[in-house]
N, C-alpha and C. Protein backbone atom coordinates (compact mmCIF):
# COMPACT_ATOMS: atom_id res chain seq x y z
N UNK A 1 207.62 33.31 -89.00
CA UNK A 1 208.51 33.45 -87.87
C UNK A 1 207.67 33.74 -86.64
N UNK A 2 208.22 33.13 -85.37
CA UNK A 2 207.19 33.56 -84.31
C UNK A 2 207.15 34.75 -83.92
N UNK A 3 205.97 35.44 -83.29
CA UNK A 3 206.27 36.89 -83.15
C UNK A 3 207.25 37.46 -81.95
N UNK A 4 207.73 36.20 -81.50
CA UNK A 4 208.23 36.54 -80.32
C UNK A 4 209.42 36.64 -80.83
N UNK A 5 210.30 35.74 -81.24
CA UNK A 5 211.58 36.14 -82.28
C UNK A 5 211.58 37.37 -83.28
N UNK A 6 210.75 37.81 -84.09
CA UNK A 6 210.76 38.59 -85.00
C UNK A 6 211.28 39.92 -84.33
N UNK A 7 210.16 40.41 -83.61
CA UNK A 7 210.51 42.36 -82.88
C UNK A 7 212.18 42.12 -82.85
N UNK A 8 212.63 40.92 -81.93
CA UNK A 8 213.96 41.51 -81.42
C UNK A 8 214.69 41.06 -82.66
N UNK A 9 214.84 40.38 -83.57
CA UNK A 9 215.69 40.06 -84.53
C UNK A 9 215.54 41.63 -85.12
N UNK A 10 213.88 41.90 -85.50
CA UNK A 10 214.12 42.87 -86.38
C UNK A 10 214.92 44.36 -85.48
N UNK A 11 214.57 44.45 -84.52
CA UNK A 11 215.35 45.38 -83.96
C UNK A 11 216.80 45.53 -83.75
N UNK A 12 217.52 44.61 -83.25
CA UNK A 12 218.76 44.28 -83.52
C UNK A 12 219.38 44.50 -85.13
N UNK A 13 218.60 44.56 -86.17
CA UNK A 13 219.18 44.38 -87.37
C UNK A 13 218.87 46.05 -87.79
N UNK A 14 217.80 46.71 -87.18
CA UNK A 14 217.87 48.12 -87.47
C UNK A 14 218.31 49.15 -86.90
N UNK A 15 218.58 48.58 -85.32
CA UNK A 15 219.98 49.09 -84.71
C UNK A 15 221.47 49.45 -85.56
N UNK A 16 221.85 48.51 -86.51
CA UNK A 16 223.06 48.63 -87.32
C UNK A 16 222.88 49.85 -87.98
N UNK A 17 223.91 50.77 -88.05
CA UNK A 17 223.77 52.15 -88.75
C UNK A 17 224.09 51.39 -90.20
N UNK A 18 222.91 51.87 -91.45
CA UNK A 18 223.05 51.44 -92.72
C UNK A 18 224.18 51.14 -93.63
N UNK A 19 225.26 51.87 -93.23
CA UNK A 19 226.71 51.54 -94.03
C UNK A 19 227.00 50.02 -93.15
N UNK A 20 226.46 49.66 -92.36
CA UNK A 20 227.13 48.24 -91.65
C UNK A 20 226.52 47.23 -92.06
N UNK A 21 224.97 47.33 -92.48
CA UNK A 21 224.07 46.34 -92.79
C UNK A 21 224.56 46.60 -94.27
N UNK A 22 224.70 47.54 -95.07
CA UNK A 22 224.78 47.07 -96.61
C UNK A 22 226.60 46.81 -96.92
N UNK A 23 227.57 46.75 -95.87
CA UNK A 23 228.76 46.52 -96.25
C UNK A 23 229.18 44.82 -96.16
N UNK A 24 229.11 44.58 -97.59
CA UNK A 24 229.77 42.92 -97.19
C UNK A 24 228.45 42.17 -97.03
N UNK A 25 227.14 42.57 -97.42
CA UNK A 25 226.09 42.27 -97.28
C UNK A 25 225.85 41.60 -98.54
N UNK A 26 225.88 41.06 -99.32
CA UNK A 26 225.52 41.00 -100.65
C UNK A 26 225.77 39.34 -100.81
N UNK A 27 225.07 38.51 -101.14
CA UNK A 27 225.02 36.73 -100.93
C UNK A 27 225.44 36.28 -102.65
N UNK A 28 225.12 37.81 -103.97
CA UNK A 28 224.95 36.61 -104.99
C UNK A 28 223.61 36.16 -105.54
N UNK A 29 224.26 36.14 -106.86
CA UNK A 29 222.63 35.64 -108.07
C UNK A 29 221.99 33.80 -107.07
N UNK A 30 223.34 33.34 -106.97
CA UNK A 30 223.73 31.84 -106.99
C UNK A 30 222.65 31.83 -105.60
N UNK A 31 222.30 32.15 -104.87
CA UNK A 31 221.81 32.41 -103.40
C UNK A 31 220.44 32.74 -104.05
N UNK A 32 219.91 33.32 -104.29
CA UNK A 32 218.89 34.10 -104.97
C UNK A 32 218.25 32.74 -105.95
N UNK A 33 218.52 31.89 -106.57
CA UNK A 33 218.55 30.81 -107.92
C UNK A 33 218.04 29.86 -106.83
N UNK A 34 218.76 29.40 -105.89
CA UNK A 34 218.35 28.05 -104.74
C UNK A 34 216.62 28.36 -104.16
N UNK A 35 215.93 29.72 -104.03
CA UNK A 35 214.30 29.76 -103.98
C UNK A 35 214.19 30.23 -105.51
N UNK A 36 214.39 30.80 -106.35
CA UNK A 36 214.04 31.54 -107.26
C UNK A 36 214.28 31.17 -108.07
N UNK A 37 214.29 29.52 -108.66
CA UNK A 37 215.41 29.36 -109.92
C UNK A 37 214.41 29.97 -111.33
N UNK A 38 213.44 30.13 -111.62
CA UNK A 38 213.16 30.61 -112.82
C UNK A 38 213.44 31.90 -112.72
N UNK A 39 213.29 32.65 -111.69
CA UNK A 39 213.82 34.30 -111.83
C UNK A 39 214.91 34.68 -112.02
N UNK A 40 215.72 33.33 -111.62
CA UNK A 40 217.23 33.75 -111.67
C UNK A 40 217.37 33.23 -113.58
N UNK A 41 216.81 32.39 -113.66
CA UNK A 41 216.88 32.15 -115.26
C UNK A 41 216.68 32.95 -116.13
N UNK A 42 215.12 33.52 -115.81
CA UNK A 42 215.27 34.68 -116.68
C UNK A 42 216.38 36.18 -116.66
N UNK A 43 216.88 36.15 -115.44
CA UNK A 43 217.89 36.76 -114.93
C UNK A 43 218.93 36.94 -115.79
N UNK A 44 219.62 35.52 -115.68
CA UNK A 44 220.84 34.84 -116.29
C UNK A 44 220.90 35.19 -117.94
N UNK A 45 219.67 35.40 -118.46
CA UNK A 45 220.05 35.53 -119.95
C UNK A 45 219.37 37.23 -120.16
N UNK A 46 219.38 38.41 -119.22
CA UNK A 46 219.11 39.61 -119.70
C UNK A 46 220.19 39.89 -119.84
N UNK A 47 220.00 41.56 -120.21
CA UNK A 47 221.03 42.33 -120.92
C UNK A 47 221.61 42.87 -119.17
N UNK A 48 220.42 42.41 -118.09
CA UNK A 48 221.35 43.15 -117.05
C UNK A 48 222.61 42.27 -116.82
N UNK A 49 222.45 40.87 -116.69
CA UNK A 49 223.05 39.75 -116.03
C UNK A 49 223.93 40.05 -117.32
N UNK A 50 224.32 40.97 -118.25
CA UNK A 50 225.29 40.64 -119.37
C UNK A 50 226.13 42.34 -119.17
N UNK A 51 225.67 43.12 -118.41
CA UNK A 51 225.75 44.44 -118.57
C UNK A 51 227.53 44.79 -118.88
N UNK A 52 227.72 44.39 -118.00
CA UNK A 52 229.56 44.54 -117.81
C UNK A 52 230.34 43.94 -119.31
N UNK A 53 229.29 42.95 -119.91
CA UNK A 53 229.98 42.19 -121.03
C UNK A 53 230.03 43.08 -122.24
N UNK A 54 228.68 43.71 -121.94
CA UNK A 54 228.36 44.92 -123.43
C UNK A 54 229.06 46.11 -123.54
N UNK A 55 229.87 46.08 -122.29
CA UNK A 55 230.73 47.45 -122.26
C UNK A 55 232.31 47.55 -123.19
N UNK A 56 232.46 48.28 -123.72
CA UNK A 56 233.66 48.74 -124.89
C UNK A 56 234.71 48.07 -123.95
N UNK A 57 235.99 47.16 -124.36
CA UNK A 57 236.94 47.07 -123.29
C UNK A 57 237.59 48.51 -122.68
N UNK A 58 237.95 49.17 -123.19
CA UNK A 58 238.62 50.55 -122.93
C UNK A 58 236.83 50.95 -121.62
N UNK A 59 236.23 50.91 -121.75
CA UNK A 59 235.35 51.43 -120.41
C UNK A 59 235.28 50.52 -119.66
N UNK A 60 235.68 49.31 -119.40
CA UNK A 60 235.64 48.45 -118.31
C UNK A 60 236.28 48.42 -116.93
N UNK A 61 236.88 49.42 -117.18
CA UNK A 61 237.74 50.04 -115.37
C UNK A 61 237.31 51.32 -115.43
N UNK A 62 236.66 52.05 -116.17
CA UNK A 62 235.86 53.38 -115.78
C UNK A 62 234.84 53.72 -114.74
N UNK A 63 235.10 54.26 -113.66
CA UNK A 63 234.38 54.38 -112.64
C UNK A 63 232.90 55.07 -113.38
N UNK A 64 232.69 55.85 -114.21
CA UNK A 64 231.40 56.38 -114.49
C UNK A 64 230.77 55.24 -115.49
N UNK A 65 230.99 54.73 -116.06
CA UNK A 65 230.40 53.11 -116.44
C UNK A 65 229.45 52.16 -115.95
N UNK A 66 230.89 51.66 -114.86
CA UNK A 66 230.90 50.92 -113.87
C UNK A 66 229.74 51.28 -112.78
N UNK A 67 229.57 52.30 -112.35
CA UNK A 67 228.36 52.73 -111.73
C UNK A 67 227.24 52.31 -112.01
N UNK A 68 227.05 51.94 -113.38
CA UNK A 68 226.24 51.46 -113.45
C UNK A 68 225.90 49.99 -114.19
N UNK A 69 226.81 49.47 -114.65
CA UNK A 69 227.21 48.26 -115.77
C UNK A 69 227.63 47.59 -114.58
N UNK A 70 228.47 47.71 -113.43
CA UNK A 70 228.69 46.59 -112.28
C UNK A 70 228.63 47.45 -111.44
N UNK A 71 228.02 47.64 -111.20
CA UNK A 71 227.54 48.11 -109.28
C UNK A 71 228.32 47.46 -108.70
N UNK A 72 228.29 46.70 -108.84
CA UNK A 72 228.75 45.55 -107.36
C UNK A 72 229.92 44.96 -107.69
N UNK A 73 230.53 45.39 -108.41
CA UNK A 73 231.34 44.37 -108.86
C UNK A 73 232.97 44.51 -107.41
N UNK A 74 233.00 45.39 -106.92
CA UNK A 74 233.85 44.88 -105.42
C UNK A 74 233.29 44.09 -104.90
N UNK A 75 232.40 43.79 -104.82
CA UNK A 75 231.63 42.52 -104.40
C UNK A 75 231.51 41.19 -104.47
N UNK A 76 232.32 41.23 -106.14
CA UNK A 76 232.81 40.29 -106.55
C UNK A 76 231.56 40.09 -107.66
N UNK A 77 231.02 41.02 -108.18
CA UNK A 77 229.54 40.56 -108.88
C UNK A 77 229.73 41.37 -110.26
N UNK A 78 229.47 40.76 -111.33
CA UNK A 78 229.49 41.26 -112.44
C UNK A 78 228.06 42.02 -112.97
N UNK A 79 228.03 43.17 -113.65
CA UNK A 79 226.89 42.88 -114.31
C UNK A 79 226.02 43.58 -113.55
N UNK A 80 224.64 43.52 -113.42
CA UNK A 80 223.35 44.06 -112.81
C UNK A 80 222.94 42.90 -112.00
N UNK A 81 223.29 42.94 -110.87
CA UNK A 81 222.73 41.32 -110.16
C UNK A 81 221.36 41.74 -109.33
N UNK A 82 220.83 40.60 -109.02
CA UNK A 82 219.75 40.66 -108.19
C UNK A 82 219.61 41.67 -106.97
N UNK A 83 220.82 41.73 -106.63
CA UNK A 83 221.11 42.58 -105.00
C UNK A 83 221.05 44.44 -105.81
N UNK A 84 221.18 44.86 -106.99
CA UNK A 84 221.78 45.89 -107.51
C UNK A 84 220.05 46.34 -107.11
N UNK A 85 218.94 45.54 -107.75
CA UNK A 85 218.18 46.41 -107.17
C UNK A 85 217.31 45.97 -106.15
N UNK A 86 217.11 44.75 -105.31
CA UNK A 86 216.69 43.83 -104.48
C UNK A 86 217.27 44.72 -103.17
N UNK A 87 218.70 45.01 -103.37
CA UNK A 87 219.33 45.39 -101.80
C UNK A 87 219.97 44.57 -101.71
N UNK A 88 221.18 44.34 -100.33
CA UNK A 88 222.26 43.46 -100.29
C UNK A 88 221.03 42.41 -99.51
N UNK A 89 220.92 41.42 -99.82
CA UNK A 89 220.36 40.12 -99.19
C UNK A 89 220.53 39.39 -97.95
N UNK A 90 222.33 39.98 -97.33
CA UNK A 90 222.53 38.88 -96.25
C UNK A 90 221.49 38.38 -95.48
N UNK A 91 220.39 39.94 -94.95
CA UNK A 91 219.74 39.82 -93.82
C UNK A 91 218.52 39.53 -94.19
N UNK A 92 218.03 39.54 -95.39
CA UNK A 92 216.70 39.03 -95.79
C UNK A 92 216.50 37.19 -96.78
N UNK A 93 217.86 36.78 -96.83
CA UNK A 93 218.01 35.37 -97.89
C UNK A 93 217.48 34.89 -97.26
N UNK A 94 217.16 34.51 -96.17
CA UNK A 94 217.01 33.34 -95.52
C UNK A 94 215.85 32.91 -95.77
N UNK A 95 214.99 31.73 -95.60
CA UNK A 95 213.98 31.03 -96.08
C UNK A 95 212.93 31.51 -95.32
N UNK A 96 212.77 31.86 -93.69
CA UNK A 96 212.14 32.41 -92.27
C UNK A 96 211.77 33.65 -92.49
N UNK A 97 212.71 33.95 -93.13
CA UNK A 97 212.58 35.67 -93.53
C UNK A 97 211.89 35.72 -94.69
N UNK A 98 212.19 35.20 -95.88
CA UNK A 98 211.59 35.66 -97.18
C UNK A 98 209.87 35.17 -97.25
N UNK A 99 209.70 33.80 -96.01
CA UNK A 99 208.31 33.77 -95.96
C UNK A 99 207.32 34.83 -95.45
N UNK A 100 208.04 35.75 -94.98
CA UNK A 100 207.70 37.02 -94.13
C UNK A 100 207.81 38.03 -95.05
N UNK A 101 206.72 38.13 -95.39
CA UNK A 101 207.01 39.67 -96.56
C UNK A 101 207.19 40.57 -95.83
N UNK A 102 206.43 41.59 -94.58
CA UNK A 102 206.72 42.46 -93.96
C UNK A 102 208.40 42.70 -93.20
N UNK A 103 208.63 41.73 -92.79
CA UNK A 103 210.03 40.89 -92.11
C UNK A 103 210.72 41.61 -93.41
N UNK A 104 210.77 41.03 -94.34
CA UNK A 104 211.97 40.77 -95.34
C UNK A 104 211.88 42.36 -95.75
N UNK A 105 211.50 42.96 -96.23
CA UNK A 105 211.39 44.30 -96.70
C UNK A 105 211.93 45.29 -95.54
N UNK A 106 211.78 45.07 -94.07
CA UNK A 106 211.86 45.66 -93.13
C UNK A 106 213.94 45.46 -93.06
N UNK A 107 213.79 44.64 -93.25
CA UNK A 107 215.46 44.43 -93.17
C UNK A 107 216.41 44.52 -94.24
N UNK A 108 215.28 44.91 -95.33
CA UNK A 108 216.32 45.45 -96.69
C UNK A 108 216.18 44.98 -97.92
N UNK A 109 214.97 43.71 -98.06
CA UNK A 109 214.73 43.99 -99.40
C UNK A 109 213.78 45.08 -100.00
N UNK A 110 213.66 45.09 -101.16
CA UNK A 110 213.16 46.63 -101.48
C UNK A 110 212.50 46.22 -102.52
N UNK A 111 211.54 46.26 -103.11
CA UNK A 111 210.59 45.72 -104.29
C UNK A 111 211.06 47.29 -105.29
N UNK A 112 211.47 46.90 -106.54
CA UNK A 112 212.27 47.67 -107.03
C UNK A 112 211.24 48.27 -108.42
N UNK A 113 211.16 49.58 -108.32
CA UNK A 113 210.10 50.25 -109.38
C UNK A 113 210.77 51.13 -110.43
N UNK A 114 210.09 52.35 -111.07
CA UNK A 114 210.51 52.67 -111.70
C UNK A 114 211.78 53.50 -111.57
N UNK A 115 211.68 53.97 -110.22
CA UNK A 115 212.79 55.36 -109.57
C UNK A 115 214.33 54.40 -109.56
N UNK A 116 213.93 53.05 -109.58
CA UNK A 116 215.36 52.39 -108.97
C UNK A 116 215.73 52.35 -110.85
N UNK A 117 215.05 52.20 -111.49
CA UNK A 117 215.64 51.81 -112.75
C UNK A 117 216.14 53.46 -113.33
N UNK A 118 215.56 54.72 -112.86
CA UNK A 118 216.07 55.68 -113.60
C UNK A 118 216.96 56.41 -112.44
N UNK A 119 217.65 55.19 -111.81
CA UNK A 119 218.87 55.59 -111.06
C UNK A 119 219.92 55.28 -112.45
N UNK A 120 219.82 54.84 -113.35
CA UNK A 120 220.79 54.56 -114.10
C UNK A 120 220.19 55.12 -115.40
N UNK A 121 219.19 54.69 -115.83
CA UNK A 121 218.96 54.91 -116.89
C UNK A 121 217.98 56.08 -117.37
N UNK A 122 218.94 57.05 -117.58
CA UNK A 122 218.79 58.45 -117.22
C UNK A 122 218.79 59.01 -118.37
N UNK A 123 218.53 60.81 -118.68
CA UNK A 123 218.61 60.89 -120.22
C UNK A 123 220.10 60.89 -120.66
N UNK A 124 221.01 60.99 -119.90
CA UNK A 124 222.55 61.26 -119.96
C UNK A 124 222.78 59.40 -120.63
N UNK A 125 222.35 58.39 -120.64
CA UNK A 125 222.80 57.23 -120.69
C UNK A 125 222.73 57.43 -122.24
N UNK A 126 223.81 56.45 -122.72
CA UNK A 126 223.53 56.27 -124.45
C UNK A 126 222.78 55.27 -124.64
N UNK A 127 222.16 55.71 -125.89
CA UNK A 127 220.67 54.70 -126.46
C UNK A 127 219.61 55.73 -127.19
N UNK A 128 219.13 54.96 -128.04
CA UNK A 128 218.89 55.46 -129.46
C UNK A 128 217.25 55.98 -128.72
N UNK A 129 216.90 55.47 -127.53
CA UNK A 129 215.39 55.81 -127.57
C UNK A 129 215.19 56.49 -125.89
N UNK A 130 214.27 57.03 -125.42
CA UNK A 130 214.35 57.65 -124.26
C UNK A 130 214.01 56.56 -123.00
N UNK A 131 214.37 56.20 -122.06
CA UNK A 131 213.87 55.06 -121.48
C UNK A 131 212.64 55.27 -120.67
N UNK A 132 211.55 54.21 -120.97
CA UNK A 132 209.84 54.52 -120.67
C UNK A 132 210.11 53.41 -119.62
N UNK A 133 209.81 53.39 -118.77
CA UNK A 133 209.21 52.37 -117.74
C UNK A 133 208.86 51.70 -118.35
N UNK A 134 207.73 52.41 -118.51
CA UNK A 134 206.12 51.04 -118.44
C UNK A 134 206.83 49.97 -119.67
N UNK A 135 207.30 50.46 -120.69
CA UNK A 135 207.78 49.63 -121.53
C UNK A 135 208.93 48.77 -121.82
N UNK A 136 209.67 49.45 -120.83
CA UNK A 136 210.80 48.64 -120.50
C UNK A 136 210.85 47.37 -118.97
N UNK A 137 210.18 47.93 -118.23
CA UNK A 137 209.84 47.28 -116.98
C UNK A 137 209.23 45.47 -117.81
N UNK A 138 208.57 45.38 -118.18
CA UNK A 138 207.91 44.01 -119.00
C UNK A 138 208.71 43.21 -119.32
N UNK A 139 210.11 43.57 -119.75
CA UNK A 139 211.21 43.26 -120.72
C UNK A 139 212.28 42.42 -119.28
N UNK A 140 211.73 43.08 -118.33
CA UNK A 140 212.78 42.72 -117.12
C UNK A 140 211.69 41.51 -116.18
N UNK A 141 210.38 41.45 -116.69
CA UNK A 141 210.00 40.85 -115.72
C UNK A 141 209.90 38.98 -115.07
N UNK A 142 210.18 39.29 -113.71
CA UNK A 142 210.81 38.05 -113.05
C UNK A 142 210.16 37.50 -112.12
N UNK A 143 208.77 37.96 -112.01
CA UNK A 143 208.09 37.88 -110.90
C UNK A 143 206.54 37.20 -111.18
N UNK A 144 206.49 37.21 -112.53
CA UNK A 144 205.00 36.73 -113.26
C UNK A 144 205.76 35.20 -113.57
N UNK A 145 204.74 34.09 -113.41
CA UNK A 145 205.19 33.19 -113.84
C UNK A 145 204.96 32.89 -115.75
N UNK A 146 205.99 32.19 -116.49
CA UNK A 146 206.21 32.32 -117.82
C UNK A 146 205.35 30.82 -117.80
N UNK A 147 204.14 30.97 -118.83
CA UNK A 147 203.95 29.55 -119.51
C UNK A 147 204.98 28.19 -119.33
N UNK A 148 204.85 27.83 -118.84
CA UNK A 148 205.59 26.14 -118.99
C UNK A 148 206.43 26.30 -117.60
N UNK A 149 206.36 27.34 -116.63
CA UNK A 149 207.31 27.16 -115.60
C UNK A 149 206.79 26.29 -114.91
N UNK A 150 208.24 25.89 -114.16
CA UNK A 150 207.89 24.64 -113.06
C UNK A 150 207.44 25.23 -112.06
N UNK A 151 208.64 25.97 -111.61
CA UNK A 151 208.57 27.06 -110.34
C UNK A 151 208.37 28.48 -110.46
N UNK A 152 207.19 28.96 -110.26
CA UNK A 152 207.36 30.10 -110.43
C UNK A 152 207.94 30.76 -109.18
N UNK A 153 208.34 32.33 -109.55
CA UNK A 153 208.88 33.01 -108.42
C UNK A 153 208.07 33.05 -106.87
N UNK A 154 209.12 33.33 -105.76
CA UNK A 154 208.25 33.15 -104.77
C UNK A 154 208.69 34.43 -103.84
N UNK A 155 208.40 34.75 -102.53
CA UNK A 155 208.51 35.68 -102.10
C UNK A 155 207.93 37.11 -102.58
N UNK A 156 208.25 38.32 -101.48
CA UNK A 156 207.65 39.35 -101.39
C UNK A 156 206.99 40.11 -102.77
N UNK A 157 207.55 39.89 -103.47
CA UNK A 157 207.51 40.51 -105.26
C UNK A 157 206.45 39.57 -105.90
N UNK A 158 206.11 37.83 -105.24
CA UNK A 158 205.46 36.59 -106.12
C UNK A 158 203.74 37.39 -106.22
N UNK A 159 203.14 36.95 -106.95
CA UNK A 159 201.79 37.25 -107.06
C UNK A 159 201.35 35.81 -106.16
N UNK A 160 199.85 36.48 -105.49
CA UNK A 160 199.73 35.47 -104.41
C UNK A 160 199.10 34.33 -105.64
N UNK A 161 199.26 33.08 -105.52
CA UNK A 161 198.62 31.73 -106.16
C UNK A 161 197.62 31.13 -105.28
N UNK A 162 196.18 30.76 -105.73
CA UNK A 162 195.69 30.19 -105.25
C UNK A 162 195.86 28.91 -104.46
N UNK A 163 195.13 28.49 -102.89
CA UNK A 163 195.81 27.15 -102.64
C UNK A 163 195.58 26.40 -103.47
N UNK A 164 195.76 24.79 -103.02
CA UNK A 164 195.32 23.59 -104.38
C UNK A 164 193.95 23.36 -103.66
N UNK A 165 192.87 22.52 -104.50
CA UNK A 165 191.73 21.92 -104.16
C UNK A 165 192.38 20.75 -103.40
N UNK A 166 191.74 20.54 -101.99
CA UNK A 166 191.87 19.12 -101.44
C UNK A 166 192.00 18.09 -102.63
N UNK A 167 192.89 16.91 -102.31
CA UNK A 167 192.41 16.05 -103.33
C UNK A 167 190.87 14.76 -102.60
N UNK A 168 190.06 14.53 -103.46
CA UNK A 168 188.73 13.75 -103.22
C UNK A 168 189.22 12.59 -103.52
N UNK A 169 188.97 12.05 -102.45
CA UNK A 169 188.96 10.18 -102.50
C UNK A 169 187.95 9.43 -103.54
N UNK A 170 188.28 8.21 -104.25
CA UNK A 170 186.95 7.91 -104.34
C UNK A 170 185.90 7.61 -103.72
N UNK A 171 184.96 7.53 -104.34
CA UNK A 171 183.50 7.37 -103.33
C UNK A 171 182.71 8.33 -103.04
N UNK A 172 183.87 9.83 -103.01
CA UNK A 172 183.14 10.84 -102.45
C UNK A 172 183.20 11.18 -101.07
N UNK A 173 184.53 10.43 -100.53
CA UNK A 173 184.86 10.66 -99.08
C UNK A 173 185.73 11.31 -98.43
């Protein structure tokens, strides 16, 4: 983005008192899949992207559940979506922005560690084992590219990839 656009976009967007930027802010896995489609793949088949499904029917309108099995789900979002720990996206989806790692983080995405995961998964949660990061974090990951991907992930979270080698003409020219 040019630097001359950036200051005032980004200022204008941190002007908004935080309940305005994260209300109604939220784009969707489906938004997230159009740069990200292998992240959203591996996405699509975790236990987060299933969270709301694994829940007892009798707890599925329980607000203490729900807190954490659909966050978002006024949102219209089932489940653990990308935004649950990414942040609401409106102001960072964009293609201008997400090439901008500093940009994109500045306006609300959030590279999401261990503190965001033991917002939920706490010792109070049920489950047979205590939840470890380091060992559970691996199990979620969306950001390393998997053997045989086409596309790997891109943006602020991507590991940087080397450029390509020029391609050489023949001859040596």
């Amino acid at each position: 983005m040019l630097p001359a656009l950036r200051l005032p976009l980004l200022a204008a967007i941190l002007a908004l008192p935080p309940a305005a930027r994260a209300a109604g802010d939220k784009v969707g896995p489906e938004a997230c899949k159009a740069c990200h489609p292998s992240a959203y793949e591996r996405w699509r088949v975790s236990p987060h992207a299933r969270a709301l499904e694994v829940l007892p029917a009798e707890r599925r309108d329980d607000p203490r559940c729900l807190s954490c099995h659909a966050p978002d789900r006024e949102d219209g979002l089932a489940g653990v979506s990308c935004e649950t720990c990414h942040g609401p996206g409106r102001a960072y989806a964009a293609d201008h922005v997400m090439r901008d790692r500093e940009l994109a983080r500045a306006v609300g995405l959030v590279d999401p560690g261990p503190k965001t995961c033991l917002a939920c998964h706490t010792d109070s949660t049920p489950s047979l084992l205590r939840f470890d990061p380091k060992r559970k974090l691996p199990l979620i990951d969306h950001w390393t590219p998997a053997p045989g991907d086409a596309a790997a992930p891109t943006g602020p979270r991507a590991p940087a990839r080397p450029a390509p080698a020029p391609a050489r003409r023949p001859g040596g020219r």
